[in-house]
N, C-alpha and C. Protein backbone atom coordinates (compact mmCIF):
# COMPACT_ATOMS: atom_id res chain seq x y z
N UNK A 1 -1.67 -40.18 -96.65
CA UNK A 1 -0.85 -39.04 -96.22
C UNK A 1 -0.98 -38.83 -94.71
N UNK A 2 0.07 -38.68 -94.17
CA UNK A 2 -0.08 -38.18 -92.46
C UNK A 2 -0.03 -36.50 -92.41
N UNK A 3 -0.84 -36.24 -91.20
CA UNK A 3 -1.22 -34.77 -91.16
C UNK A 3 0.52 -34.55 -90.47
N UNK A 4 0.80 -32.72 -90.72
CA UNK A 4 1.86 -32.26 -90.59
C UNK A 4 2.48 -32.68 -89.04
N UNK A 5 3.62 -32.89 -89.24
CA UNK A 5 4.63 -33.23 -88.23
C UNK A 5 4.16 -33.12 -86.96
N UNK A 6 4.05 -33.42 -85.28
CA UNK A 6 3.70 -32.77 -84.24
C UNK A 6 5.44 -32.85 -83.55
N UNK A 7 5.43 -31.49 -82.97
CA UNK A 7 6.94 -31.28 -82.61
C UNK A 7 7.50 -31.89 -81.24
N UNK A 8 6.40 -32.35 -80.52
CA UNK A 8 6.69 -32.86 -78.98
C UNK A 8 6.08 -34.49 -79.31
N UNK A 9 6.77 -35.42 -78.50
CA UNK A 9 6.85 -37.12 -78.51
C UNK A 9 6.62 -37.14 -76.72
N UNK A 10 5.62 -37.86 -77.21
CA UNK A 10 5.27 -38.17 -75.52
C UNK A 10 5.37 -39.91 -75.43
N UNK A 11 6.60 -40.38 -74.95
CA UNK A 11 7.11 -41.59 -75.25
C UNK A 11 6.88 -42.48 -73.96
N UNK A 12 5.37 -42.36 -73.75
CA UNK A 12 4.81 -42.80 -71.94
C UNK A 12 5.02 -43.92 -71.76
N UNK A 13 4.90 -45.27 -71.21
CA UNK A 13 4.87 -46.69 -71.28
C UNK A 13 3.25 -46.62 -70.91
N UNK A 14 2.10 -47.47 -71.18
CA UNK A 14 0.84 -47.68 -70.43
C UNK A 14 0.84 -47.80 -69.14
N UNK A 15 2.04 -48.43 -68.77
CA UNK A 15 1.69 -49.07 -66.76
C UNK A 15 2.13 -47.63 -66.49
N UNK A 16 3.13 -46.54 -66.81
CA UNK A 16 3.26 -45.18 -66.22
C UNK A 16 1.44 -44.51 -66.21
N UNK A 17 0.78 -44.96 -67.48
CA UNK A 17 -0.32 -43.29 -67.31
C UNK A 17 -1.35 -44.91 -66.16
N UNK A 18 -1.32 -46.15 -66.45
CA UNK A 18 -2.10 -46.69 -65.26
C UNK A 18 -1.92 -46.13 -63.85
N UNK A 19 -0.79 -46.39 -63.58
CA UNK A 19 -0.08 -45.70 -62.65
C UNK A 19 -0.57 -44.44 -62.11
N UNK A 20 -0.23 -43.67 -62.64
CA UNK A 20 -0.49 -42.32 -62.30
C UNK A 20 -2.53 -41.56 -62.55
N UNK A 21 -3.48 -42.75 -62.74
CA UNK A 21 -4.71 -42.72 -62.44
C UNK A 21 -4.91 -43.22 -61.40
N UNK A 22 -4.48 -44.36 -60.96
CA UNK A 22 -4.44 -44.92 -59.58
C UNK A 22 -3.81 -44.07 -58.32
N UNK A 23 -3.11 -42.84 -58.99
CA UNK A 23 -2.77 -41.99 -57.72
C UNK A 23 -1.74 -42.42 -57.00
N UNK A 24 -0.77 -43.18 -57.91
CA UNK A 24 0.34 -43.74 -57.88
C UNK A 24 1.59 -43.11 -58.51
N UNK A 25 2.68 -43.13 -57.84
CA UNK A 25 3.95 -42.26 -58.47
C UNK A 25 3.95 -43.33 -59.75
N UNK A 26 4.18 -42.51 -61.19
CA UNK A 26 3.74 -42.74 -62.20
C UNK A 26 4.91 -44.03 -63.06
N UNK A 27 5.75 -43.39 -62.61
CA UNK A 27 7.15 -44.38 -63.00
C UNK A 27 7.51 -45.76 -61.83
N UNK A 28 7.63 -45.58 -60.36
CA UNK A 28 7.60 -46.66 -59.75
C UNK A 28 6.73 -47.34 -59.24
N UNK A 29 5.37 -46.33 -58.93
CA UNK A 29 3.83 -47.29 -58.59
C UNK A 29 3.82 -46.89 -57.23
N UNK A 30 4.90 -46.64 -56.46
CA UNK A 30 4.73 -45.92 -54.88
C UNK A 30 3.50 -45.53 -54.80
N UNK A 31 2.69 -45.28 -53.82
CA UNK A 31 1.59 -44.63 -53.07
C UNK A 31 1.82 -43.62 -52.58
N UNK A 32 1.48 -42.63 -52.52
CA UNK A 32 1.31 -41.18 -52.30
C UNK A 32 1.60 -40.95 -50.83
N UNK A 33 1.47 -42.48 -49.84
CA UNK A 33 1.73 -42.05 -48.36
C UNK A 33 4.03 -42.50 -48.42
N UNK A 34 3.94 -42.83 -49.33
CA UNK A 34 5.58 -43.12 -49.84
C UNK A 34 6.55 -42.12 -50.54
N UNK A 35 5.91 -41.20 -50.74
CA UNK A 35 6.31 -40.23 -51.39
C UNK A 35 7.38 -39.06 -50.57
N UNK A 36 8.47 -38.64 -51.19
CA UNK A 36 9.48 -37.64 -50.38
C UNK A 36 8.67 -36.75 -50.00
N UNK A 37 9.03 -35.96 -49.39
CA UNK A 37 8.25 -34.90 -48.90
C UNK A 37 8.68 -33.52 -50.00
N UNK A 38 7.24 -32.82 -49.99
CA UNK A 38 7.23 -31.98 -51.16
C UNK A 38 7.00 -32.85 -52.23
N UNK A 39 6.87 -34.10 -52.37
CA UNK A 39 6.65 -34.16 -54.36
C UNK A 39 4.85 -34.69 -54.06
N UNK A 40 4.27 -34.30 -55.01
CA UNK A 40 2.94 -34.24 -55.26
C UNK A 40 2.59 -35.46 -56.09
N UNK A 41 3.25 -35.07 -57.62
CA UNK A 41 2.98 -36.40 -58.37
C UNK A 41 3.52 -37.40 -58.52
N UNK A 42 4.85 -37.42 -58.25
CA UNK A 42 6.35 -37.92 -58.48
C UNK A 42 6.94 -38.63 -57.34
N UNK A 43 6.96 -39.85 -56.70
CA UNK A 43 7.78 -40.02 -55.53
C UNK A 43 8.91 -39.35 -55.26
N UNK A 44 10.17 -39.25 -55.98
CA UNK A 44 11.22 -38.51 -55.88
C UNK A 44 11.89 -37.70 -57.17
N UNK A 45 12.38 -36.90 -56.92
CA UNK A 45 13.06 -36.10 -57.89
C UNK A 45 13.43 -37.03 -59.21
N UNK A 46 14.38 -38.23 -59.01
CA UNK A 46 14.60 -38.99 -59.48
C UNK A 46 13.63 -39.76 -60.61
N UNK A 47 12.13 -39.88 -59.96
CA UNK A 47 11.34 -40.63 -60.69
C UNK A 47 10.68 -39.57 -61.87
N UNK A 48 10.71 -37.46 -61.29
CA UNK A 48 10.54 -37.10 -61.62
C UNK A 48 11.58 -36.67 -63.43
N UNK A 49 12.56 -36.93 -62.62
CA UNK A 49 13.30 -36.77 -64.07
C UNK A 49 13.21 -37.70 -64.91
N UNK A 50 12.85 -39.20 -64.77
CA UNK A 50 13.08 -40.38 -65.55
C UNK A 50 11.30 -39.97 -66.51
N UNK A 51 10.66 -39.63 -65.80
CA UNK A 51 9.18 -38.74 -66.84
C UNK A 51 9.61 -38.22 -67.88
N UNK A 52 10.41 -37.15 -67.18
CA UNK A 52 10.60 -35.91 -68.07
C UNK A 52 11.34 -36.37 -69.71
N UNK A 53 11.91 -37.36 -69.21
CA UNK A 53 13.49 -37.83 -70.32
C UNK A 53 12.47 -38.29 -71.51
N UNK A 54 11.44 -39.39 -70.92
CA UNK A 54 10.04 -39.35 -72.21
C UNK A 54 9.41 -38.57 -73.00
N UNK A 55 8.98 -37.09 -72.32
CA UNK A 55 9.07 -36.22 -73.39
C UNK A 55 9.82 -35.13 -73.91
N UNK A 56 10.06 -35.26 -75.28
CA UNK A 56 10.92 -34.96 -75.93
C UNK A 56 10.36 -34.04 -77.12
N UNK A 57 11.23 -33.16 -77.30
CA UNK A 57 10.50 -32.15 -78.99
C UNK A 57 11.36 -32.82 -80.03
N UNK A 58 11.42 -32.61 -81.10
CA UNK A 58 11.95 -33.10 -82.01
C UNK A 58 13.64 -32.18 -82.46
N UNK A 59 13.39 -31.44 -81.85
CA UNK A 59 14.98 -30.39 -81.83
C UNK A 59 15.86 -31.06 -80.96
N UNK A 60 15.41 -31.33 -79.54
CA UNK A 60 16.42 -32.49 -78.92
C UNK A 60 16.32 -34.09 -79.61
N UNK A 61 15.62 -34.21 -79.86
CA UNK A 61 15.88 -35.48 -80.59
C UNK A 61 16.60 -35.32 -81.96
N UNK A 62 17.02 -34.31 -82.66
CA UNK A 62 17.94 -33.83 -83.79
C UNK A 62 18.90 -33.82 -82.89
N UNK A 63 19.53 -32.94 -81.77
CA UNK A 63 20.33 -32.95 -81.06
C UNK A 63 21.24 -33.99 -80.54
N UNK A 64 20.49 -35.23 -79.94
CA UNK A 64 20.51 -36.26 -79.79
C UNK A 64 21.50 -36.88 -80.74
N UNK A 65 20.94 -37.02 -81.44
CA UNK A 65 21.24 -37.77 -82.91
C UNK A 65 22.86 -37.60 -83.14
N UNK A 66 22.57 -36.38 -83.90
CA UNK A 66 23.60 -35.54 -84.06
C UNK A 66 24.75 -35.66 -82.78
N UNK A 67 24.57 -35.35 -81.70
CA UNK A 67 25.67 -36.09 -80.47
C UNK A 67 26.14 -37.43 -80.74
N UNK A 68 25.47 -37.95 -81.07
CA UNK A 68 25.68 -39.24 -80.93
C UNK A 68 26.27 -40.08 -82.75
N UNK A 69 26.05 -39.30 -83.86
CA UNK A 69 26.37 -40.11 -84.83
C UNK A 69 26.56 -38.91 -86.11
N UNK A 70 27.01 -37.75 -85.34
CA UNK A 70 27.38 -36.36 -86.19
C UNK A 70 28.30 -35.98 -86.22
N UNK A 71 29.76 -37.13 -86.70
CA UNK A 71 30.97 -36.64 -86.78
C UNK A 71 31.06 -36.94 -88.38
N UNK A 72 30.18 -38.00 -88.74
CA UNK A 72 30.17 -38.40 -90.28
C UNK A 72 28.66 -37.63 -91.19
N UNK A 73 28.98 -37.12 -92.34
CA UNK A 73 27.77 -37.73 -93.11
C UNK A 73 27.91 -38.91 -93.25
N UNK A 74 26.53 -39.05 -93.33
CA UNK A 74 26.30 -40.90 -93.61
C UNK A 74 26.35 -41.41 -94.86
N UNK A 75 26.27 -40.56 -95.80
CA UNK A 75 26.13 -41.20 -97.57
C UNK A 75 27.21 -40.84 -97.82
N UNK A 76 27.72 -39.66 -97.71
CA UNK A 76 29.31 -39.04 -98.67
C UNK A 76 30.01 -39.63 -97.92
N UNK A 77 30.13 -39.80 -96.38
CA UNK A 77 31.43 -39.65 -95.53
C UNK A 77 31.89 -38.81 -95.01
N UNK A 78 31.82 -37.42 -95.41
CA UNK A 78 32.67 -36.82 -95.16
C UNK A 78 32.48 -35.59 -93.95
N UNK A 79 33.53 -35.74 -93.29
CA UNK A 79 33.72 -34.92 -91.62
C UNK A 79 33.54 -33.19 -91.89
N UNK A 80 33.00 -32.50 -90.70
CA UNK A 80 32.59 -31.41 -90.82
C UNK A 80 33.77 -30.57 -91.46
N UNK A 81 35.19 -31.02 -90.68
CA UNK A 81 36.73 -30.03 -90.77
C UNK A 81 37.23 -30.67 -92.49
N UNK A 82 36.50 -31.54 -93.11
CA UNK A 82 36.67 -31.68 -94.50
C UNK A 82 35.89 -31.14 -95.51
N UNK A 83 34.64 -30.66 -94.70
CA UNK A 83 33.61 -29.68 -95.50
C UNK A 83 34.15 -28.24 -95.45
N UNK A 84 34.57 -27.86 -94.32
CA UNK A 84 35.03 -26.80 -93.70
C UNK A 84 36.16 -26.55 -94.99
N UNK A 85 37.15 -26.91 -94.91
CA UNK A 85 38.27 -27.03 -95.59
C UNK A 85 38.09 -26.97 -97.02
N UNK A 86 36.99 -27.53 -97.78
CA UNK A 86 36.75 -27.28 -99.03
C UNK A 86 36.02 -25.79 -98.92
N UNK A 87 35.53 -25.56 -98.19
CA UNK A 87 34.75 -24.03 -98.31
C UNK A 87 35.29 -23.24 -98.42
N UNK A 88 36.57 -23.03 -97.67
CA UNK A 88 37.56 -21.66 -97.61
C UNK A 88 38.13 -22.24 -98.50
N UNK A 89 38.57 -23.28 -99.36
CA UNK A 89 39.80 -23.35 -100.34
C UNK A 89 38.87 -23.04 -102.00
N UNK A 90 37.37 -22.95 -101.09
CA UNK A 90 36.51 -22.77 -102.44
C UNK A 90 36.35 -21.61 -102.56
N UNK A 91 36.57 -20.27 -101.67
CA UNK A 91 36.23 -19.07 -101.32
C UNK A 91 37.67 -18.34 -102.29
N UNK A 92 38.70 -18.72 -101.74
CA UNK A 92 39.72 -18.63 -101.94
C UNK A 92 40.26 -18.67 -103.54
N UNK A 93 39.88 -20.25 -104.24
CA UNK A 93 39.92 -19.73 -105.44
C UNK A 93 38.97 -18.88 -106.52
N UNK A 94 38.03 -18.89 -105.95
CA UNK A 94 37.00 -18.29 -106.49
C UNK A 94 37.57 -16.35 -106.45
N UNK A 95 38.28 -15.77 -105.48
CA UNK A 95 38.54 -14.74 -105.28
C UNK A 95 39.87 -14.76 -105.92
N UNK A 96 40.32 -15.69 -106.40
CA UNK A 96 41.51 -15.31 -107.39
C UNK A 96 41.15 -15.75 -108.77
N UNK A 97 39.79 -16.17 -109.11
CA UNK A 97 39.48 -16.26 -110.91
C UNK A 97 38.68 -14.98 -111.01
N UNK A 98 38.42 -13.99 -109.84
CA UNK A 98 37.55 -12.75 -109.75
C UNK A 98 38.98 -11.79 -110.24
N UNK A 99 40.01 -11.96 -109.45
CA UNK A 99 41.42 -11.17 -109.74
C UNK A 99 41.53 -10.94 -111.43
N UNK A 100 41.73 -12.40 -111.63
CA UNK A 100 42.09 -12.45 -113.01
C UNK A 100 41.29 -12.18 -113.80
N UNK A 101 40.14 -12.25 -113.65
CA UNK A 101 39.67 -11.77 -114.80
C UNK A 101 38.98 -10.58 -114.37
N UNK A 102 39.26 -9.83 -113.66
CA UNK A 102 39.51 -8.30 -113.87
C UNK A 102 40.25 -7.52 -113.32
N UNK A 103 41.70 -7.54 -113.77
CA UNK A 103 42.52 -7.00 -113.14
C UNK A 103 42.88 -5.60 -113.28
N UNK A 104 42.11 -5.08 -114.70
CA UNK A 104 42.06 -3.71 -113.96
C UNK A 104 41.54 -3.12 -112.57
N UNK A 105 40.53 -3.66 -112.57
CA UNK A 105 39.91 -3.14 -110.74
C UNK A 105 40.81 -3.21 -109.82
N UNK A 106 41.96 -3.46 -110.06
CA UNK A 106 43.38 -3.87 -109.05
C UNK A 106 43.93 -2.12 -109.27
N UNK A 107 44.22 -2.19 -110.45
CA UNK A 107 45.18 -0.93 -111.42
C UNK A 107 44.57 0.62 -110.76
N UNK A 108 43.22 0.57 -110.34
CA UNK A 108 42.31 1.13 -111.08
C UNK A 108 41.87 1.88 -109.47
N UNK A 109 41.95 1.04 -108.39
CA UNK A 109 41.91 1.80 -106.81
C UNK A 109 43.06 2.10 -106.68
N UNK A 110 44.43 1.71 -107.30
CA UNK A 110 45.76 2.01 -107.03
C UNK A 110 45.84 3.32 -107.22
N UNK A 111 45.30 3.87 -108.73
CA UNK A 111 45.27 5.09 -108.90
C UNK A 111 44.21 6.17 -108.13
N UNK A 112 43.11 5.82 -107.83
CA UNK A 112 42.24 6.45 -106.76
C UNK A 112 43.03 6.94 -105.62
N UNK A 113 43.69 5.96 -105.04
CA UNK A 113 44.49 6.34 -103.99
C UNK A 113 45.72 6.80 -103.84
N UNK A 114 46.51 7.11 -105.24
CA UNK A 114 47.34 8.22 -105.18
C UNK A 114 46.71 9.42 -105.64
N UNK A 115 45.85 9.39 -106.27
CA UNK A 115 45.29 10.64 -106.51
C UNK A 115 44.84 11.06 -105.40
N UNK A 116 44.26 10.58 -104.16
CA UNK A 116 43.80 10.94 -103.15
C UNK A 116 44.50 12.36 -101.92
N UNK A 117 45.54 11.96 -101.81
CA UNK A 117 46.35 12.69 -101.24
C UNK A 117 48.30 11.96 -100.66
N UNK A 118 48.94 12.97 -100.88
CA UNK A 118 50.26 12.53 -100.96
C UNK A 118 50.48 11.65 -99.88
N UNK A 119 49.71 11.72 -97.72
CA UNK A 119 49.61 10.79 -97.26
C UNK A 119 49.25 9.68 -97.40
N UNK A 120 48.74 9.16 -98.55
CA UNK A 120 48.57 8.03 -99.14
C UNK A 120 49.14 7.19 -99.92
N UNK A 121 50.12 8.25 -100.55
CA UNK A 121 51.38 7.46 -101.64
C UNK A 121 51.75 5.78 -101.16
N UNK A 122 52.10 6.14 -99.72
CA UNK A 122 52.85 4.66 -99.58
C UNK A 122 52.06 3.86 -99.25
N UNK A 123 50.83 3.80 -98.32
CA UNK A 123 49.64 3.04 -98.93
C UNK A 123 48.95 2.02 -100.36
N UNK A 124 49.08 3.26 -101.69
CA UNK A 124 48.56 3.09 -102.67
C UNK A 124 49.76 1.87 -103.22
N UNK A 125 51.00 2.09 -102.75
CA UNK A 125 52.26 1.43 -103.24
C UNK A 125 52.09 -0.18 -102.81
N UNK A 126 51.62 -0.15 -101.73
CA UNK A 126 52.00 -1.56 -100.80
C UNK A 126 50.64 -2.42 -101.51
N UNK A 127 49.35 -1.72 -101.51
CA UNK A 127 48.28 -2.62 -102.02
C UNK A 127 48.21 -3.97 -102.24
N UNK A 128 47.61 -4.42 -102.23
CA UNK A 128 47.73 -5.71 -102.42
C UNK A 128 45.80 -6.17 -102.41
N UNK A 129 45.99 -7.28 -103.41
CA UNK A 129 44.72 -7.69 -104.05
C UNK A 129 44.00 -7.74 -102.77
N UNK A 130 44.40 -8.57 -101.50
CA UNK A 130 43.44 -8.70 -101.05
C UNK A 130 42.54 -7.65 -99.63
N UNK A 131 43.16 -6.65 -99.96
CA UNK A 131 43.17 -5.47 -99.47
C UNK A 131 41.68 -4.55 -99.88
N UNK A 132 41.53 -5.28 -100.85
CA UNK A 132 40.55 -4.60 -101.84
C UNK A 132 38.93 -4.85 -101.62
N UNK A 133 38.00 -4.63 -101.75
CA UNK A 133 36.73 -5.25 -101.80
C UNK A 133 35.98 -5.21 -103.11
N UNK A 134 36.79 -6.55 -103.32
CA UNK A 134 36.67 -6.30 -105.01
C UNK A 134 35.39 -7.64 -105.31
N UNK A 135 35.07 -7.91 -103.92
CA UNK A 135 34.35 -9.46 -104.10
C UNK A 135 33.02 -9.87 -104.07
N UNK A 136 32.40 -8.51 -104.41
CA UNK A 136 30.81 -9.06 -104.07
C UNK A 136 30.39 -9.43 -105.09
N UNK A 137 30.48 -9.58 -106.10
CA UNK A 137 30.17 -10.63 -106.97
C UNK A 137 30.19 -12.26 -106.96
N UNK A 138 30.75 -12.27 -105.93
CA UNK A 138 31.98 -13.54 -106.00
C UNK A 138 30.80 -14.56 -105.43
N UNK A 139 30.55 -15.64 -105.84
CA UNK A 139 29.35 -16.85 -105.54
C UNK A 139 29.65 -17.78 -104.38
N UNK A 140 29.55 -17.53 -103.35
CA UNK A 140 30.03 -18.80 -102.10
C UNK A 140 29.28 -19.40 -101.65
N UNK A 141 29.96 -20.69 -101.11
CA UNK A 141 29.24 -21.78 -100.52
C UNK A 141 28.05 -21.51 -99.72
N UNK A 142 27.06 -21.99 -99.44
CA UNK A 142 26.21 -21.59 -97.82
C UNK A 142 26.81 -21.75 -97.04
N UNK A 143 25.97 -20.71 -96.01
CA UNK A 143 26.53 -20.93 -94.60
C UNK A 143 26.48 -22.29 -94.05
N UNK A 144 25.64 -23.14 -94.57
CA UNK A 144 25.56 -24.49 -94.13
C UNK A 144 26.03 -25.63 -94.45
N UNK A 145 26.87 -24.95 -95.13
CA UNK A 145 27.96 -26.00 -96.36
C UNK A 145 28.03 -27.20 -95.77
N UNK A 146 28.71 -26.61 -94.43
CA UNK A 146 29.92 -27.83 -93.92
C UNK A 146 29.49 -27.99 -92.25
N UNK A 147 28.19 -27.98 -92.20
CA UNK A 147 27.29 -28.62 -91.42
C UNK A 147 26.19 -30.10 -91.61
N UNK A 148 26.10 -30.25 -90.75
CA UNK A 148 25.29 -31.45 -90.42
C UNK A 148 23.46 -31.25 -90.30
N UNK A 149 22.83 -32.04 -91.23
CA UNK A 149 21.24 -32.22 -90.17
C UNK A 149 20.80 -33.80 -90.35
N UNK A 150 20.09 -33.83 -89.33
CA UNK A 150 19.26 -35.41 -89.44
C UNK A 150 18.30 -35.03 -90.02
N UNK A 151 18.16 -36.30 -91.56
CA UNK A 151 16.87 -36.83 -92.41
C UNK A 151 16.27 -37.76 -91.88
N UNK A 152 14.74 -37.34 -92.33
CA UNK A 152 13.86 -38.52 -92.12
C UNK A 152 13.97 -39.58 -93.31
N UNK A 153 14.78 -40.87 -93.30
CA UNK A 153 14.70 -41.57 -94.64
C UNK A 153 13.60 -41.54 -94.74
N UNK A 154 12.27 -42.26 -94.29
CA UNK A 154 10.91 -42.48 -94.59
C UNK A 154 10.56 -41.04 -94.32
N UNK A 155 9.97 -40.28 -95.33
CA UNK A 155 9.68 -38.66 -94.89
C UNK A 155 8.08 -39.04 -93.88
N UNK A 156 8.03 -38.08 -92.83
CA UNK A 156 7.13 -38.35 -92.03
C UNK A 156 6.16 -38.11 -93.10
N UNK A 157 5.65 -36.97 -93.81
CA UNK A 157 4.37 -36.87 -94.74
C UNK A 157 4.16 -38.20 -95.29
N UNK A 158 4.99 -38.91 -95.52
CA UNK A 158 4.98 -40.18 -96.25
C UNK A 158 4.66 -41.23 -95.46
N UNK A 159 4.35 -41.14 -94.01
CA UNK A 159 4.13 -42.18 -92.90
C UNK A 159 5.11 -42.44 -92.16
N UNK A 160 6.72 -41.72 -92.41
CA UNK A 160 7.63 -42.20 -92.01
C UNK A 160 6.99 -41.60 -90.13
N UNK A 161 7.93 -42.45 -89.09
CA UNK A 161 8.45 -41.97 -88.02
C UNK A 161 8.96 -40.78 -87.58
N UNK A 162 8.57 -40.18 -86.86
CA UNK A 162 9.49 -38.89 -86.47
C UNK A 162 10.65 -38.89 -85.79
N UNK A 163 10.38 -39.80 -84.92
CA UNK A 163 11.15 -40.02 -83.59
C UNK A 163 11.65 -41.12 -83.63
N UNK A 164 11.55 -42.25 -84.26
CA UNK A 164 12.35 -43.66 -84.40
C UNK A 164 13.63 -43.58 -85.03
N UNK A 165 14.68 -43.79 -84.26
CA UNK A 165 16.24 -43.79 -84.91
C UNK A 165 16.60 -44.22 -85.93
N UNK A 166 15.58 -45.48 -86.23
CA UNK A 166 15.91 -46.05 -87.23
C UNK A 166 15.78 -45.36 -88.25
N UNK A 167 14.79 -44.53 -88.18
CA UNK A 167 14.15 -43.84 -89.53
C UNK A 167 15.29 -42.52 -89.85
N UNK A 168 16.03 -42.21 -88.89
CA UNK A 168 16.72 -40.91 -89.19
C UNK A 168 18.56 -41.37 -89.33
N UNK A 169 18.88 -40.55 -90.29
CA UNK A 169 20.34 -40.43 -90.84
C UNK A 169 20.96 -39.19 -90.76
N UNK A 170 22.34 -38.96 -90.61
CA UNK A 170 22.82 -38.08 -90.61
C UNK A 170 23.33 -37.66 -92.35
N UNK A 171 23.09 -36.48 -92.82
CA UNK A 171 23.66 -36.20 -93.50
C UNK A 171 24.18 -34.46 -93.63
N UNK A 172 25.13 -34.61 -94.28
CA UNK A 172 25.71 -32.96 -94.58
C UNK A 172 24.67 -32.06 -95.64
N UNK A 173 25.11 -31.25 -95.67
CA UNK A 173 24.38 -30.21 -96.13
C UNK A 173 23.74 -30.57 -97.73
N UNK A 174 24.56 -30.72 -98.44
CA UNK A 174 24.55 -31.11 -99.84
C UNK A 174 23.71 -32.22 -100.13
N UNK A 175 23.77 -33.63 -99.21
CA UNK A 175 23.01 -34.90 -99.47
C UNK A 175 21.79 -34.38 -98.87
N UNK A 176 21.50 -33.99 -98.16
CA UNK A 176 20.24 -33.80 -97.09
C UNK A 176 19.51 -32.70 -98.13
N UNK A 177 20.06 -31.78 -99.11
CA UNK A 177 18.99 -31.09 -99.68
C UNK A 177 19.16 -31.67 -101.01
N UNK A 178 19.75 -32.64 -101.37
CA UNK A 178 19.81 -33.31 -102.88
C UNK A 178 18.11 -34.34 -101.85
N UNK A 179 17.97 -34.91 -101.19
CA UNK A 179 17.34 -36.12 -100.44
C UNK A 179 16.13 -35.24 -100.23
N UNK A 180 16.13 -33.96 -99.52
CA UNK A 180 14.53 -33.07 -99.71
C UNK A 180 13.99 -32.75 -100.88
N UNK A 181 14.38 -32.75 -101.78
CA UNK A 181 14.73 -32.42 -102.53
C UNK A 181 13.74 -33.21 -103.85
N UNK A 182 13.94 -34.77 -103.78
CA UNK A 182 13.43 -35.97 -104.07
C UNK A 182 12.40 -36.33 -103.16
N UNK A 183 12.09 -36.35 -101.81
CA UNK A 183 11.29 -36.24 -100.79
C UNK A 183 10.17 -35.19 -101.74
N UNK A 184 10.29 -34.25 -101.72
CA UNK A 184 9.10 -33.20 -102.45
C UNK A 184 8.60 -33.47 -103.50
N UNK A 185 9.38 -34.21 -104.16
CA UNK A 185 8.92 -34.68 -105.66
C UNK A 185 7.89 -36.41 -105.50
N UNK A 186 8.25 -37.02 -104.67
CA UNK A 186 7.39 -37.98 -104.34
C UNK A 186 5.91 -37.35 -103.00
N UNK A 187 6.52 -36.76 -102.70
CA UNK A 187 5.56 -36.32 -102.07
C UNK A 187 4.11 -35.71 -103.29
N UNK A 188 4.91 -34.78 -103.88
CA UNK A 188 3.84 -34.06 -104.81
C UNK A 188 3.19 -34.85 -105.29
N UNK A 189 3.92 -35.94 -106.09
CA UNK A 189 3.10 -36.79 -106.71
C UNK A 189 1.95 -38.06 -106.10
N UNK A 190 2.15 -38.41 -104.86
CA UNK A 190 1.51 -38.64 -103.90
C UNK A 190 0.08 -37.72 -103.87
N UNK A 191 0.12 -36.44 -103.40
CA UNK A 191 -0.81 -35.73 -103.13
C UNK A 191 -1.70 -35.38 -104.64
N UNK A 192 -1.07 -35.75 -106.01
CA UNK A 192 -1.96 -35.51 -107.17
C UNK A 192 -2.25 -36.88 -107.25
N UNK A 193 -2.21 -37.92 -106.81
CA UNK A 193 -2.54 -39.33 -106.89
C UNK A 193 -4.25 -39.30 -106.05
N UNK A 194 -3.53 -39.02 -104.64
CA UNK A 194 -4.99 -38.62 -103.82
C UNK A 194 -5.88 -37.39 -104.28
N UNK A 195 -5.53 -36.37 -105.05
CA UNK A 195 -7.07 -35.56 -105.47
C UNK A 195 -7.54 -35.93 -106.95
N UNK A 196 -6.50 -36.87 -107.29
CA UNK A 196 -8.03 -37.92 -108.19
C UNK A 196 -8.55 -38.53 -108.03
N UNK A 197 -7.90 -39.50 -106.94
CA UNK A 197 -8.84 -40.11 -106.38
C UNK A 197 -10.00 -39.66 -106.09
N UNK A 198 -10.22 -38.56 -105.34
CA UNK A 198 -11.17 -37.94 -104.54
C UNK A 198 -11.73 -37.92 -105.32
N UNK A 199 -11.37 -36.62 -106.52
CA UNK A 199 -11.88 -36.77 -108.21
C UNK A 199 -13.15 -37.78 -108.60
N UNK A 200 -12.65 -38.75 -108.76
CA UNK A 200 -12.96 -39.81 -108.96
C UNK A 200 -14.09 -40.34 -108.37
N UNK A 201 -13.88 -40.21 -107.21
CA UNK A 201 -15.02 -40.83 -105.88
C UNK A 201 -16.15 -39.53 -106.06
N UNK A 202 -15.72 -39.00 -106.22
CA UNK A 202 -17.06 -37.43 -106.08
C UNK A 202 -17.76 -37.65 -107.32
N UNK A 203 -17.51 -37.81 -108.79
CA UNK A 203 -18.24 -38.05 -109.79
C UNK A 203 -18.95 -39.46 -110.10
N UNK A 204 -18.50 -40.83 -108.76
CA UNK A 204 -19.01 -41.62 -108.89
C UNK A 204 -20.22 -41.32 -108.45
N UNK A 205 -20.56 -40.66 -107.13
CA UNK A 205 -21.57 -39.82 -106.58
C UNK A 205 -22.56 -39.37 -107.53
């Protein structure tokens, strides 16, 4: 088992941290009497940013990703404005099998609101279903329906990579928690594998 995730990747090369013990700008090896004026560790701004681009948290490296290969899920296929599009057409019928099958609650504010007062008559007349807040019952998609996140195929608990591209996929909302989902279930069983072991080893004792 690998201990929990660490959120920052420090992606150094060896000749950079040689480098920069020798008292050398860390990325080109310059000498400190070579250096722009004002930079301390860094020969130039330049060398200073090409550091920085190495370390990375794991939110820009989701970011990343996602820029770069987050117009598709990767298992279904399917584009955010096609997730999108099933959500409201899922919202939508769902708020007209709520109509029908109770359409008194339609009948039923109509009369509330002529009883209310005669400035209301033509109000109560025009109504219309969706006028109403007749819908909190009503079961909808997540907010994350028809969004995107990057999976770890190899789950890091499992030894996978955090930060290796290879190891990460894009998927939509639905595959990515069907895939955690199965991830937890090998995981668990993993972790009751290792405390018998232990088990095991302690009563050989």
């Amino acid at each position: 088992m690998v201990n929990p995730r660490e959120n920052i990747k420090y992606d150094i090369p060896k000749e950079w941290v040689e480098n920069f013990k020798k008292g050398c700008c860390p990325v080109c090896a310059k000498t400190k009497f070579e250096f722009d004026k004002g930079m301390k560790v860094y020969c130039s701004k330049k060398c200073r940013e090409l550091y920085s681009e190495r370390i990375y948290t794991w939110q820009e490296k989701r970011d990343k990703v996602l820029k770069e290969r987050g117009e598709v899920c990767e298992k279904c296929k399917k584009t955010i404005k096609q997730l999108s599009k099933y959500k409201e057409d899922y919202k939508e019928k769902q708020k007209r099998k709520y109509i029908e099958a109770h359409p008194e609650l339609l009948e039923q504010r109509r009369k509330e609101l002529m009883e209310e007062a005669e400035k209301k008559y033509q109000q109560a007349l025009n109504l219309k279903a969706e006028d109403l807040f007749l819908y909190g019952e009503i079961e909808d998609l997540p907010w994350a329906y028809d969004s995107f996140e990057v999976d770890h195929i190899k789950p890091v608990s499992l030894g996978g990579d955090m930060f290796n591209e290879d190891n990460l996929k894009v998927l939509c909302y639905t595959c990515h928690k069907e895939k955690t989902k199965n991830d937890a279930k090998e995981i668990a069983l993993l972790r009751k594998k290792e405390k018998m072991k232990k088990k095991e080893q302690t009563q050989l004792k």
